[in-house]
C-alpha atoms as a PDB file:
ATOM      1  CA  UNK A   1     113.140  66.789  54.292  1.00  0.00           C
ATOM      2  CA  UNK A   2     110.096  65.432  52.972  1.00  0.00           C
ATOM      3  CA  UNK A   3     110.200  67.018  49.331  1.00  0.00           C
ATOM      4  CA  UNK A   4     114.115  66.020  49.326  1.00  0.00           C
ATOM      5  CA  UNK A   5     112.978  62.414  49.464  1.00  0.00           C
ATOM      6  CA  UNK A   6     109.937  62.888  47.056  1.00  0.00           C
ATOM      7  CA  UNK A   7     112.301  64.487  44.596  1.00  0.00           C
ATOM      8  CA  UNK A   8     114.476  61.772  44.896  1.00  0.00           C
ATOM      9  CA  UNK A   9     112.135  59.190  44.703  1.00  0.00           C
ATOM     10  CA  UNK A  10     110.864  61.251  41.305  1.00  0.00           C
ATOM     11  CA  UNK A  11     114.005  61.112  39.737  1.00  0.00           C
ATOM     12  CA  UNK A  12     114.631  57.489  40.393  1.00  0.00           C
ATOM     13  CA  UNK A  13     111.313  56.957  38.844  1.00  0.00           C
ATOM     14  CA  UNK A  14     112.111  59.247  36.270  1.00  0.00           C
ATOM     15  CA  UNK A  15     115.226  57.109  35.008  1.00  0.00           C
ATOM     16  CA  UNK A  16     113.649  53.800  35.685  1.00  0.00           C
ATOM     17  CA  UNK A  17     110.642  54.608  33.284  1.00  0.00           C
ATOM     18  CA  UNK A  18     113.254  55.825  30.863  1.00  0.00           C
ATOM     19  CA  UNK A  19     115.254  52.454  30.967  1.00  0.00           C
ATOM     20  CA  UNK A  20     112.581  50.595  30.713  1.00  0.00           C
ATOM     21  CA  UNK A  21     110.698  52.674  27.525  1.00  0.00           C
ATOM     22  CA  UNK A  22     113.754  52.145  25.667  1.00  0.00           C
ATOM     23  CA  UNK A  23     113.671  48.017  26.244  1.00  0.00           C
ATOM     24  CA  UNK A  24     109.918  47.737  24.670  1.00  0.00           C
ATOM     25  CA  UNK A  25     110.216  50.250  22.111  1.00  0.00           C
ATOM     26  CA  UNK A  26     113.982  49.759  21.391  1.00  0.00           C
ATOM     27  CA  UNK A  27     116.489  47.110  22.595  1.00  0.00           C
ATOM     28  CA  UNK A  28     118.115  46.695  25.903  1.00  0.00           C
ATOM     29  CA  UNK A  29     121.536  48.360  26.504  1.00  0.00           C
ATOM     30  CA  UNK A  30     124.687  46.175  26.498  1.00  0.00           C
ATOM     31  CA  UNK A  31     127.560  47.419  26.285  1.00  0.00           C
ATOM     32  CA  UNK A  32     130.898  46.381  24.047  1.00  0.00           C
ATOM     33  CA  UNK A  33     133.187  45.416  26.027  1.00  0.00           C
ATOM     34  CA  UNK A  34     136.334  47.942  26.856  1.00  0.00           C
ATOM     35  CA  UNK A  35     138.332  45.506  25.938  1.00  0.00           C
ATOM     36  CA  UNK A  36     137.058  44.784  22.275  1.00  0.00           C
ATOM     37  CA  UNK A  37     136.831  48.356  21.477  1.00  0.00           C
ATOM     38  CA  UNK A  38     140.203  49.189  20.424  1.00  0.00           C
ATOM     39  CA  UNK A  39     140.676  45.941  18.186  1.00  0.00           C
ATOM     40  CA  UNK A  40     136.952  46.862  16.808  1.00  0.00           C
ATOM     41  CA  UNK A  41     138.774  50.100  15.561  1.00  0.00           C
ATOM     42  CA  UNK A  42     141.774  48.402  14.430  1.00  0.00           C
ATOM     43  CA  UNK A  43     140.087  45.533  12.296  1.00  0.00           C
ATOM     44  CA  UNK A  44     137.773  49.056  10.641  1.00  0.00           C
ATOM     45  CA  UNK A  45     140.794  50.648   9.809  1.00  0.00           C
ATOM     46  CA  UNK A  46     139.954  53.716  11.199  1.00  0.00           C
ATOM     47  CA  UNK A  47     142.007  56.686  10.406  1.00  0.00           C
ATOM     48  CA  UNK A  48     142.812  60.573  11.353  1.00  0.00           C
ATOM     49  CA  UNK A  49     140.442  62.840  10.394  1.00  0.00           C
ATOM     50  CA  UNK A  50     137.210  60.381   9.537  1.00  0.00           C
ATOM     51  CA  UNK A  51     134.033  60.043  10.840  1.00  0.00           C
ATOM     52  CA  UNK A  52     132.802  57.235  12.690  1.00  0.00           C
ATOM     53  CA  UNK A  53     129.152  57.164  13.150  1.00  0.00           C
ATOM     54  CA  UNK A  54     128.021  54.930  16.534  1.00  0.00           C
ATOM     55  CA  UNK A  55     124.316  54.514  16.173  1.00  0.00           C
ATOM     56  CA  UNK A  56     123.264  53.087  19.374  1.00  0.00           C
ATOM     57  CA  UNK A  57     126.384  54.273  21.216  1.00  0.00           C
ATOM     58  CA  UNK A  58     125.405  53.728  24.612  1.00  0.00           C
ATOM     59  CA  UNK A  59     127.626  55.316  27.378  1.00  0.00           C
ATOM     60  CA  UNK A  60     130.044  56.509  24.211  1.00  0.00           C
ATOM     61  CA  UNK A  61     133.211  54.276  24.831  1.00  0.00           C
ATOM     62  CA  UNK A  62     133.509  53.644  20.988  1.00  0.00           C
ATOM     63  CA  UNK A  63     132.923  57.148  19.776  1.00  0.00           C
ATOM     64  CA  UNK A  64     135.389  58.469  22.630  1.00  0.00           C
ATOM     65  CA  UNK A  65     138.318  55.903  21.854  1.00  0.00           C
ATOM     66  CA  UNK A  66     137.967  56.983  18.346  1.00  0.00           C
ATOM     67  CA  UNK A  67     138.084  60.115  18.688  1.00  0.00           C
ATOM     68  CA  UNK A  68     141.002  60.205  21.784  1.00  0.00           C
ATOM     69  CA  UNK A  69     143.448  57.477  20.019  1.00  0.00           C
ATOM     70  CA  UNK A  70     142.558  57.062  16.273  1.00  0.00           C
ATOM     71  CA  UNK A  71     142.174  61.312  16.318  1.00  0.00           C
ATOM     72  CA  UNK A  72     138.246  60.502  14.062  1.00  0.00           C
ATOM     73  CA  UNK A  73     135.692  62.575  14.128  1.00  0.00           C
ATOM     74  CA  UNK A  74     133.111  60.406  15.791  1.00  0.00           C
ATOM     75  CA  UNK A  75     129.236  60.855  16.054  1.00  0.00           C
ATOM     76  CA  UNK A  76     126.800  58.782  18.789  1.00  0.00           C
ATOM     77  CA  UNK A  77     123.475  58.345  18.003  1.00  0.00           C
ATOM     78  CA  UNK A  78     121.597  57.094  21.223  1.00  0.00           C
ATOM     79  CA  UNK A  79     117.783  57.357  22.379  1.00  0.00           C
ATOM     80  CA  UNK A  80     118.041  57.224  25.538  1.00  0.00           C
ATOM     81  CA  UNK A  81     118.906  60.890  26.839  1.00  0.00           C
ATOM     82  CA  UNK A  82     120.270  59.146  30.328  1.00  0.00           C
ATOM     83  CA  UNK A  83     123.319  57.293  28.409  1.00  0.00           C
ATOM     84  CA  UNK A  84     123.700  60.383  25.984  1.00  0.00           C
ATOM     85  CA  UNK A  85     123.966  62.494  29.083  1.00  0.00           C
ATOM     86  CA  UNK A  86     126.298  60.056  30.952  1.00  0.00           C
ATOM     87  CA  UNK A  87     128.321  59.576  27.522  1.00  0.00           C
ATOM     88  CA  UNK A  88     128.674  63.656  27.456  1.00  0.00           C
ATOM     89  CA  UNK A  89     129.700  63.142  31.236  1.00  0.00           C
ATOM     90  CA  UNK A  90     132.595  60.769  30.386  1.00  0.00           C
END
């Protein structure tokens, strides 16, 4: 019981240190809204078969929408392996 709630208390410490690395050497996370996303891909003019690059993409919502309804090949470029692994997740 006791190493269950040291490991836990590790990995929240773990993702916390990660977050906050990526605010001083980077920039905070914000996400686009789901909302904007689409019409972001509309006003690009994105079509079948190119390749969007996302650099900073977060949880992935604009590489996946590209890829699921505009049929792009889409590449996310993120440094913090917690939203890359969350973004692989989704």
């Amino acid at each position: 019981m006791q190493y269950a709630i040291l490991i836990f208390l590790l990995a929240v410490a773990v993702v916390m240190i990660s977050f906050l690395l990526t605010i001083l050497i980077g920039s905070a996370w914000t996400p686009t809204p789901k909302s904007v996303v689409g019409k972001m891909l509309k006003m690009a003019g994105l079509k079948r078969g190119e390749t969007l690059y996302d650099l900073g993409s977060g949880d992935g919502r604009i590489v996946i929408k590209a890829a699921k309804d505009f049929g792009a090949v889409s590449v996310g470029i993120e440094a913090n392996p917690f939203l890359v692994i969350w973004s692989r997740l989704k």
